[in-house]
PDB file of N, CA and C in Angstrom:
ATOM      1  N   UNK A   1      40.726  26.422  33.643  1.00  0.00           N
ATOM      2  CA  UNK A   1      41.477  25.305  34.240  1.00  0.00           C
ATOM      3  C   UNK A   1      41.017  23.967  33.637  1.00  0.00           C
ATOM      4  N   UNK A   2      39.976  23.777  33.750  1.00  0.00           N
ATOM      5  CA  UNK A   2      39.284  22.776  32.820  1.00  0.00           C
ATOM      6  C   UNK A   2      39.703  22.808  31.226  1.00  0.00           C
ATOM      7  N   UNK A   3      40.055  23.368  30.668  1.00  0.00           N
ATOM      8  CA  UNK A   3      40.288  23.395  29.652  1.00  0.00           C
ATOM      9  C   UNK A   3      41.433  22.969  29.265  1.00  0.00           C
ATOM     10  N   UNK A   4      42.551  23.583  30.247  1.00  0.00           N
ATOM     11  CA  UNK A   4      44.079  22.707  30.170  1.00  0.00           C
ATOM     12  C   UNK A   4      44.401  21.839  30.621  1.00  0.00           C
ATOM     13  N   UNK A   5      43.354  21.239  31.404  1.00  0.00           N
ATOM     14  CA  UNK A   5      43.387  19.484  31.552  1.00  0.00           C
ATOM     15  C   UNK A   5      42.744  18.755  30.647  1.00  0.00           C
ATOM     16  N   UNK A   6      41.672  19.305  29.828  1.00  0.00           N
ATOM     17  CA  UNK A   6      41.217  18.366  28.670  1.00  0.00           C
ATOM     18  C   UNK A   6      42.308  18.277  27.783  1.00  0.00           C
ATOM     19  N   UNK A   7      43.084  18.929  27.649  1.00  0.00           N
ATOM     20  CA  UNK A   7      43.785  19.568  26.116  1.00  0.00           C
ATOM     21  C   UNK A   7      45.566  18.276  26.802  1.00  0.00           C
ATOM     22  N   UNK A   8      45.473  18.039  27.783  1.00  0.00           N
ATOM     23  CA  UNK A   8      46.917  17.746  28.369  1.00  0.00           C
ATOM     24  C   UNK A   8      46.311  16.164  28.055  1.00  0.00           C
ATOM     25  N   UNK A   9      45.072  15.524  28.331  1.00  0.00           N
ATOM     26  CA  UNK A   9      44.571  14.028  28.541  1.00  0.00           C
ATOM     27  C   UNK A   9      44.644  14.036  27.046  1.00  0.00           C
ATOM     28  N   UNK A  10      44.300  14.700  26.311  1.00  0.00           N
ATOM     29  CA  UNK A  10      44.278  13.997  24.868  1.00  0.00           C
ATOM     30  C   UNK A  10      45.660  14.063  23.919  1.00  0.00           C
ATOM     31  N   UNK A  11      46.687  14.932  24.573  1.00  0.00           N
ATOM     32  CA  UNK A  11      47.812  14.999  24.268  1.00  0.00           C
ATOM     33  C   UNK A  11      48.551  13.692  24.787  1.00  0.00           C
ATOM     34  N   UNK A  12      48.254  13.343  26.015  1.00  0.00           N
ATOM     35  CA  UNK A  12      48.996  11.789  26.305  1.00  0.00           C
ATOM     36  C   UNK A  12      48.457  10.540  25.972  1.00  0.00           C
ATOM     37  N   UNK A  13      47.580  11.053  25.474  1.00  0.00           N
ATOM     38  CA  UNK A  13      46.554   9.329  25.150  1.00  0.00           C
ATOM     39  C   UNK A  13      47.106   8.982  23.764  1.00  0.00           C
ATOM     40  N   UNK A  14      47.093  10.014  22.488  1.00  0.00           N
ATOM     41  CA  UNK A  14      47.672   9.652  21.782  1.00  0.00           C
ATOM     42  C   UNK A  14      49.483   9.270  21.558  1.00  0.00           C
ATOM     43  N   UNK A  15      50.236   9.818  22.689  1.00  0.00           N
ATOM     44  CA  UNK A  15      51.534   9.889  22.720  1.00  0.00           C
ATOM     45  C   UNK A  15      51.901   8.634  23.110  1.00  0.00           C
ATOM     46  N   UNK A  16      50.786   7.822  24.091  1.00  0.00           N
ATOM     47  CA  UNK A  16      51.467   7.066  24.757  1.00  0.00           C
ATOM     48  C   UNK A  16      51.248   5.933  23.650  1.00  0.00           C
ATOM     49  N   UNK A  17      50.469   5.303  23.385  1.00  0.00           N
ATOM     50  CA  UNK A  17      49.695   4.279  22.493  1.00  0.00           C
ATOM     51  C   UNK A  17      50.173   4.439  21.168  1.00  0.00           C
ATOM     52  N   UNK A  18      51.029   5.707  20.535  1.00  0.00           N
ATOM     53  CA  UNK A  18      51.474   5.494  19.608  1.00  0.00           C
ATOM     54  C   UNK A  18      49.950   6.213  18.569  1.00  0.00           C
ATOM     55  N   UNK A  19      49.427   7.096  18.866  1.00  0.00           N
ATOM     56  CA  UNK A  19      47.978   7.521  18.063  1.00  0.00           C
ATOM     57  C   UNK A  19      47.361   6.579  17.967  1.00  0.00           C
ATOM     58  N   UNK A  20      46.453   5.964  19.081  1.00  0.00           N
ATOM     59  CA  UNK A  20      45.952   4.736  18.746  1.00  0.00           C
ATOM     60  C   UNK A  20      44.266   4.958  17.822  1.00  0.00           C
ATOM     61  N   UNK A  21      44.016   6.442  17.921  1.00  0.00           N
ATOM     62  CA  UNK A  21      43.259   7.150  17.544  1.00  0.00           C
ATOM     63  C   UNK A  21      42.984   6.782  15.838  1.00  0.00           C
ATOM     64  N   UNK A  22      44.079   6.826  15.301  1.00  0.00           N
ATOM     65  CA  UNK A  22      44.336   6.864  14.115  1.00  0.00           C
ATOM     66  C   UNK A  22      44.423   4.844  13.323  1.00  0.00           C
ATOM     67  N   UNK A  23      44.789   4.124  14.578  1.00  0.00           N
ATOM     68  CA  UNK A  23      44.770   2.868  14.317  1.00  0.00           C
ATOM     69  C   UNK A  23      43.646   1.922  14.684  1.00  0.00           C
ATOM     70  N   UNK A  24      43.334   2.001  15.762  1.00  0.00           N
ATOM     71  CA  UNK A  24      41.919   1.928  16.539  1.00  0.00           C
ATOM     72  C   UNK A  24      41.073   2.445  17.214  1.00  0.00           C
ATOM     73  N   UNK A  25      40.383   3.375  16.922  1.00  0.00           N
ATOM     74  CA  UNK A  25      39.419   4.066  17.339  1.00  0.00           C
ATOM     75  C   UNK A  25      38.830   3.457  18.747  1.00  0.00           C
ATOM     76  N   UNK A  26      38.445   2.561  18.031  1.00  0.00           N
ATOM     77  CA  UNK A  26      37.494   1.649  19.037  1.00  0.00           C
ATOM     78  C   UNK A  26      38.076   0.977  20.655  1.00  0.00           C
ATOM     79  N   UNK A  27      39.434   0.938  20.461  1.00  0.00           N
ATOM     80  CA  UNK A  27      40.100  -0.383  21.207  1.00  0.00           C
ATOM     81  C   UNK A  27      41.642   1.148  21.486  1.00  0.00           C
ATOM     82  N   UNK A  28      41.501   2.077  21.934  1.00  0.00           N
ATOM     83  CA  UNK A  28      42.501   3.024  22.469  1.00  0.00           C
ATOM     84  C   UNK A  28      43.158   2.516  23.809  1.00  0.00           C
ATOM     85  N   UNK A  29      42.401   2.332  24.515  1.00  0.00           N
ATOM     86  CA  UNK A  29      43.401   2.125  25.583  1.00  0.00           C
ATOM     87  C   UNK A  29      43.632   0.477  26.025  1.00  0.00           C
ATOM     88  N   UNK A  30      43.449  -0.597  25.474  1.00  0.00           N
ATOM     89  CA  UNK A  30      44.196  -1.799  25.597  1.00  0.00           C
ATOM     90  C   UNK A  30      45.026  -2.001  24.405  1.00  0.00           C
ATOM     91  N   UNK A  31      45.961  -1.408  23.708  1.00  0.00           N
ATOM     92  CA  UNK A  31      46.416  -1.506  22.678  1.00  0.00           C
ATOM     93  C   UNK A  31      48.427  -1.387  23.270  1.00  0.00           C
ATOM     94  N   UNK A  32      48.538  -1.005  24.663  1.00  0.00           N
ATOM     95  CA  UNK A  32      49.650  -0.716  24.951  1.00  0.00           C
ATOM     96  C   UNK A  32      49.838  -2.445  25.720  1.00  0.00           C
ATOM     97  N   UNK A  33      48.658  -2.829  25.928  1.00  0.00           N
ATOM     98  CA  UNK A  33      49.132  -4.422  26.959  1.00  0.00           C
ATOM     99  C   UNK A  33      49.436  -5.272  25.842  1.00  0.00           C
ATOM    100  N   UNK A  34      48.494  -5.288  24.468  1.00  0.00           N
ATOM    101  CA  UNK A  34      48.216  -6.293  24.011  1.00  0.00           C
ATOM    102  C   UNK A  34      49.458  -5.923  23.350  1.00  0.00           C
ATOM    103  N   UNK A  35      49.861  -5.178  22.789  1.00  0.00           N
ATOM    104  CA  UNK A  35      51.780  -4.906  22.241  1.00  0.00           C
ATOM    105  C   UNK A  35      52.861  -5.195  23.257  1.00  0.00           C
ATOM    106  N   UNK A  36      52.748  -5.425  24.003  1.00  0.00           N
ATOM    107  CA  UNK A  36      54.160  -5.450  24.963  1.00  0.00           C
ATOM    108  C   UNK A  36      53.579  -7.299  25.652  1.00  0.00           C
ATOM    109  N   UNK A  37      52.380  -8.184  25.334  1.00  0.00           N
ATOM    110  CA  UNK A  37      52.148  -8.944  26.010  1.00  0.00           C
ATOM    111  C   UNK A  37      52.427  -9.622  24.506  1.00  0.00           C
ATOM    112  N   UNK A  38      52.445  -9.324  23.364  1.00  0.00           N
ATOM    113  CA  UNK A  38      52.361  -9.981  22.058  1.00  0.00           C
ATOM    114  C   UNK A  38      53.732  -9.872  21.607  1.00  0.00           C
ATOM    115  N   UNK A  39      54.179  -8.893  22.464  1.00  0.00           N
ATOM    116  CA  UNK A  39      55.885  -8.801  21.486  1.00  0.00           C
ATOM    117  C   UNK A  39      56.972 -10.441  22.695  1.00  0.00           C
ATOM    118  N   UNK A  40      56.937 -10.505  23.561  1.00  0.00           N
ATOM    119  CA  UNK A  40      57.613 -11.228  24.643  1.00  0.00           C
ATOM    120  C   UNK A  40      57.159 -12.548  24.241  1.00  0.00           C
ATOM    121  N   UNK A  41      55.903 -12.613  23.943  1.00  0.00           N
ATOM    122  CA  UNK A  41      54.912 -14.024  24.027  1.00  0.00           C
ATOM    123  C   UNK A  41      55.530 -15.146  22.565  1.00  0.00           C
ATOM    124  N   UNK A  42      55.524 -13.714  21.262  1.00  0.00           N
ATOM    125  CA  UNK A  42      56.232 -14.509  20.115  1.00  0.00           C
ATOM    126  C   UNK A  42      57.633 -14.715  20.133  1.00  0.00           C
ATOM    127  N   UNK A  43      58.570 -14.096  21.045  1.00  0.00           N
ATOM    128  CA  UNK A  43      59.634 -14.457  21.050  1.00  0.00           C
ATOM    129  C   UNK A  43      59.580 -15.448  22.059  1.00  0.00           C
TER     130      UNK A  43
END
């Protein structure tokens, strides 16, 4: 059971953020505010 909840959290972390894995390692999960607070702000 543990096992198909690890395997489901790392399947949405990258889905949601766009693989933030692959873009920022470091900075994964504030990468969805600072895009949707940076896209509104320059327009």
């Amino acid at each position: 059971m543990e096992g198909n909840q690890i395997g489901e959290n790392f399947t949405a972390i990258p889905n949601e953020p766009s693989v933030p894995n692959n873009n920022e390692p470091e900075s994964p999960p504030p990468p969805y505010d600072q895009v949707t607070q940076q896209r509104p702000n320059r327009q």
